[in-house]
Each structure stands twice: as structure tokens, then as C-alpha cells.
C-alpha atoms as a PDB file:
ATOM      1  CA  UNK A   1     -11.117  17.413  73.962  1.00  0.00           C
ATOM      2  CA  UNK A   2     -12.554  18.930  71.478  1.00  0.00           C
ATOM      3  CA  UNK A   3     -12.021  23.185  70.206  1.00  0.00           C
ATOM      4  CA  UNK A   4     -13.599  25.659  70.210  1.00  0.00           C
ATOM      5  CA  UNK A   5     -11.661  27.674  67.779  1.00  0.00           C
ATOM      6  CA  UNK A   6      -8.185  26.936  65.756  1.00  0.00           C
ATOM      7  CA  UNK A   7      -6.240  28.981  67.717  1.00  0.00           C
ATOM      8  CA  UNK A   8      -6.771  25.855  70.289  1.00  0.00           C
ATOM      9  CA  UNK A   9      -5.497  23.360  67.682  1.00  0.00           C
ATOM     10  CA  UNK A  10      -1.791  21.528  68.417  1.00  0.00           C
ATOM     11  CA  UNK A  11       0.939  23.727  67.340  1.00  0.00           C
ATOM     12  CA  UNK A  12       1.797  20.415  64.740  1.00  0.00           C
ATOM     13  CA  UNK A  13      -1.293  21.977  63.011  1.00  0.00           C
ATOM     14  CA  UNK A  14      -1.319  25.469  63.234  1.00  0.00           C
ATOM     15  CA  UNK A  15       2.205  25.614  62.129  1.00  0.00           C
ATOM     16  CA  UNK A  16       1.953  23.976  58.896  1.00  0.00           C
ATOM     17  CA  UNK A  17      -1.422  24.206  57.664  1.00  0.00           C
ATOM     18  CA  UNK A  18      -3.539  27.210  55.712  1.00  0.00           C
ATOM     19  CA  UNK A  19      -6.276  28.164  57.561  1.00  0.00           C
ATOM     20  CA  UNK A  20      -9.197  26.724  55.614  1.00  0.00           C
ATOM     21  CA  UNK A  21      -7.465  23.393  56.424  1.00  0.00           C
ATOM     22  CA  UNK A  22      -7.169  24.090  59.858  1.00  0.00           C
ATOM     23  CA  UNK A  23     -11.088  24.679  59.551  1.00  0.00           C
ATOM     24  CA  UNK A  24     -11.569  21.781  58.231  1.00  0.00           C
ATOM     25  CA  UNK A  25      -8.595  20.246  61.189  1.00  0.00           C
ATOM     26  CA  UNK A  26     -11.492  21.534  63.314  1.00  0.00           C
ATOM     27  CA  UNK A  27     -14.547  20.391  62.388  1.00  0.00           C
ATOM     28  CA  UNK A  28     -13.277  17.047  61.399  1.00  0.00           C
ATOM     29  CA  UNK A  29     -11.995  16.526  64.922  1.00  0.00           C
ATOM     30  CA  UNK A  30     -14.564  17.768  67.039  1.00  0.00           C
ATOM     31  CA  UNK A  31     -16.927  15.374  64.973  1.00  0.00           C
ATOM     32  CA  UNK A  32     -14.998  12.344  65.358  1.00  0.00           C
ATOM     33  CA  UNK A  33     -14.803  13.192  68.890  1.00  0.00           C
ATOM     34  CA  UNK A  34     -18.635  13.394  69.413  1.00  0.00           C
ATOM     35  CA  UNK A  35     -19.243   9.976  67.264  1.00  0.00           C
ATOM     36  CA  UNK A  36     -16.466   7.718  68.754  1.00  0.00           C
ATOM     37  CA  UNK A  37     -16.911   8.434  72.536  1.00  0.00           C
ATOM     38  CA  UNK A  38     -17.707   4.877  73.060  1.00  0.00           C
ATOM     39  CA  UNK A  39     -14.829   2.809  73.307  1.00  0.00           C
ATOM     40  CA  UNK A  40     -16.669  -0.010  71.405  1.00  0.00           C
ATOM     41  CA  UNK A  41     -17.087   2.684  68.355  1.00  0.00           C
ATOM     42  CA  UNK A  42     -12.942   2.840  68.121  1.00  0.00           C
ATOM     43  CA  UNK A  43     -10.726  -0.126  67.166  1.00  0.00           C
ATOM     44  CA  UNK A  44      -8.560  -2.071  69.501  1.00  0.00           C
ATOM     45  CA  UNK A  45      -7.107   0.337  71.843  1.00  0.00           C
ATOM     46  CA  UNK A  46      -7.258   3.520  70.327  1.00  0.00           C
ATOM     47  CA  UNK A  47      -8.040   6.400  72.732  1.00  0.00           C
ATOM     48  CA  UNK A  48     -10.981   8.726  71.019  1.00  0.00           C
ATOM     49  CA  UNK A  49      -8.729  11.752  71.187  1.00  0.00           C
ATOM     50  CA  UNK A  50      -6.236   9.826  68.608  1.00  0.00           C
ATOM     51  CA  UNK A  51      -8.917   8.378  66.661  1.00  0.00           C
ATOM     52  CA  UNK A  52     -10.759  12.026  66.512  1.00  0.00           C
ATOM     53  CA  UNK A  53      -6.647  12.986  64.597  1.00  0.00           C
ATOM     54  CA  UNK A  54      -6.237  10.591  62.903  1.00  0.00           C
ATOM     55  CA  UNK A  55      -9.974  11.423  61.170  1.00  0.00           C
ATOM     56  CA  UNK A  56      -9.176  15.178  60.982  1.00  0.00           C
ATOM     57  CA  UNK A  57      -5.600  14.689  59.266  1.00  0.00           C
ATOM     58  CA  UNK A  58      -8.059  11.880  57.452  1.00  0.00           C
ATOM     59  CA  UNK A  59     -10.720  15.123  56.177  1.00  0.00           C
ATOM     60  CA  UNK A  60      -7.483  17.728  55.575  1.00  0.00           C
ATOM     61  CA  UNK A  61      -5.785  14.750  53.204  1.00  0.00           C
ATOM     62  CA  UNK A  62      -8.942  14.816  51.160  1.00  0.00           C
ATOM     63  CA  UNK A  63      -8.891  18.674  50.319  1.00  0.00           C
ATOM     64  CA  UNK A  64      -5.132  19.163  50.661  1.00  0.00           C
ATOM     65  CA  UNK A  65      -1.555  17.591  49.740  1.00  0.00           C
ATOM     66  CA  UNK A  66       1.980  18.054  51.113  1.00  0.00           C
ATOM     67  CA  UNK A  67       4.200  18.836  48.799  1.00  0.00           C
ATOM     68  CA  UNK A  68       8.275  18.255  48.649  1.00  0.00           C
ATOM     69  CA  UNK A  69       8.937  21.556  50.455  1.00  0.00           C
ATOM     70  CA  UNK A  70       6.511  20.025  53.420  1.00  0.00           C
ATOM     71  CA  UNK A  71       4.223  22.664  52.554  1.00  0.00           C
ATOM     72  CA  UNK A  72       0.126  22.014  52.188  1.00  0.00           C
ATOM     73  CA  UNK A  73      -1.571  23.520  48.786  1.00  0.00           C
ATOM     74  CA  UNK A  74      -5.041  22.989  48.259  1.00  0.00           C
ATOM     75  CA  UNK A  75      -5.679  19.985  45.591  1.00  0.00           C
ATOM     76  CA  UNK A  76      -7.122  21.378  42.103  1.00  0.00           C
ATOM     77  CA  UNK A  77     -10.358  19.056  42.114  1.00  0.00           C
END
């Protein structure tokens, strides 16, 4: 379902990302929620929760790396 704020996001994602990527955790989910809720929209499957994180680690990945410590740092383009 989707949230309402990040405080609401899975622990796997308020624990180890900063909190302009757990914005953009956020907004990425609760977007892919509202576009793939039909089941014909998603591939095989695929429930639209897990589709809706695998599109919001999809939009963090973008703006942010992990780095060999496991921690996130904002990419310099």
C-alpha cells in the first residue's frame, strides 16, 4: 500500500538510506503503485506491491550508489 510519509517506509529502507533517498523511496513507490494496479500492467506474476519496490529501489539507484561500506552517497552527476 502505498505511504503517506517515510516514517511508514520498511525498516530495509529507513535504515540504510539518507533521507532525500528515502523521498525519492517514496514517491517512486507510491507512483508505481498507482500506474501498475492492473495485473495486466505488471509482468508474469509479479504482485504490484513488489513491482511498486522494485521501481522505487529502480528511482533511488539512479540518484544514489552503495558503496563498499554498504553505505548510500549521493552520485556526483
Amino acid at each position: 500500500m502505498p505511504f503517506n510519509s517515510i516514517s511508514e517506509l520498511p525498516d530495509n529502507v529507513k535504515n540504510v538510506l539518507p533521507a532525500h533517498a528515502q523521498d525519492i523511496y517514496k514517491e517512486a513507490f507510491n507512483s508505481a503503485y498507482d500506474e501498475y494496479k492492473d495485473p495486466e500492467d505488471r509482468r508474469g506474476d509479479t504482485s504490484r506491491e513488489e513491482v511498486a519496490h522494485r521501481v522505487a529501489w529502480s528511482a533511488v539507484k539512479q540518484k544514489y550508489h552503495k558503496s563498499d561500506d554498504d553505505t548510500w552517497h549521493r552520485n556526483n552527476s
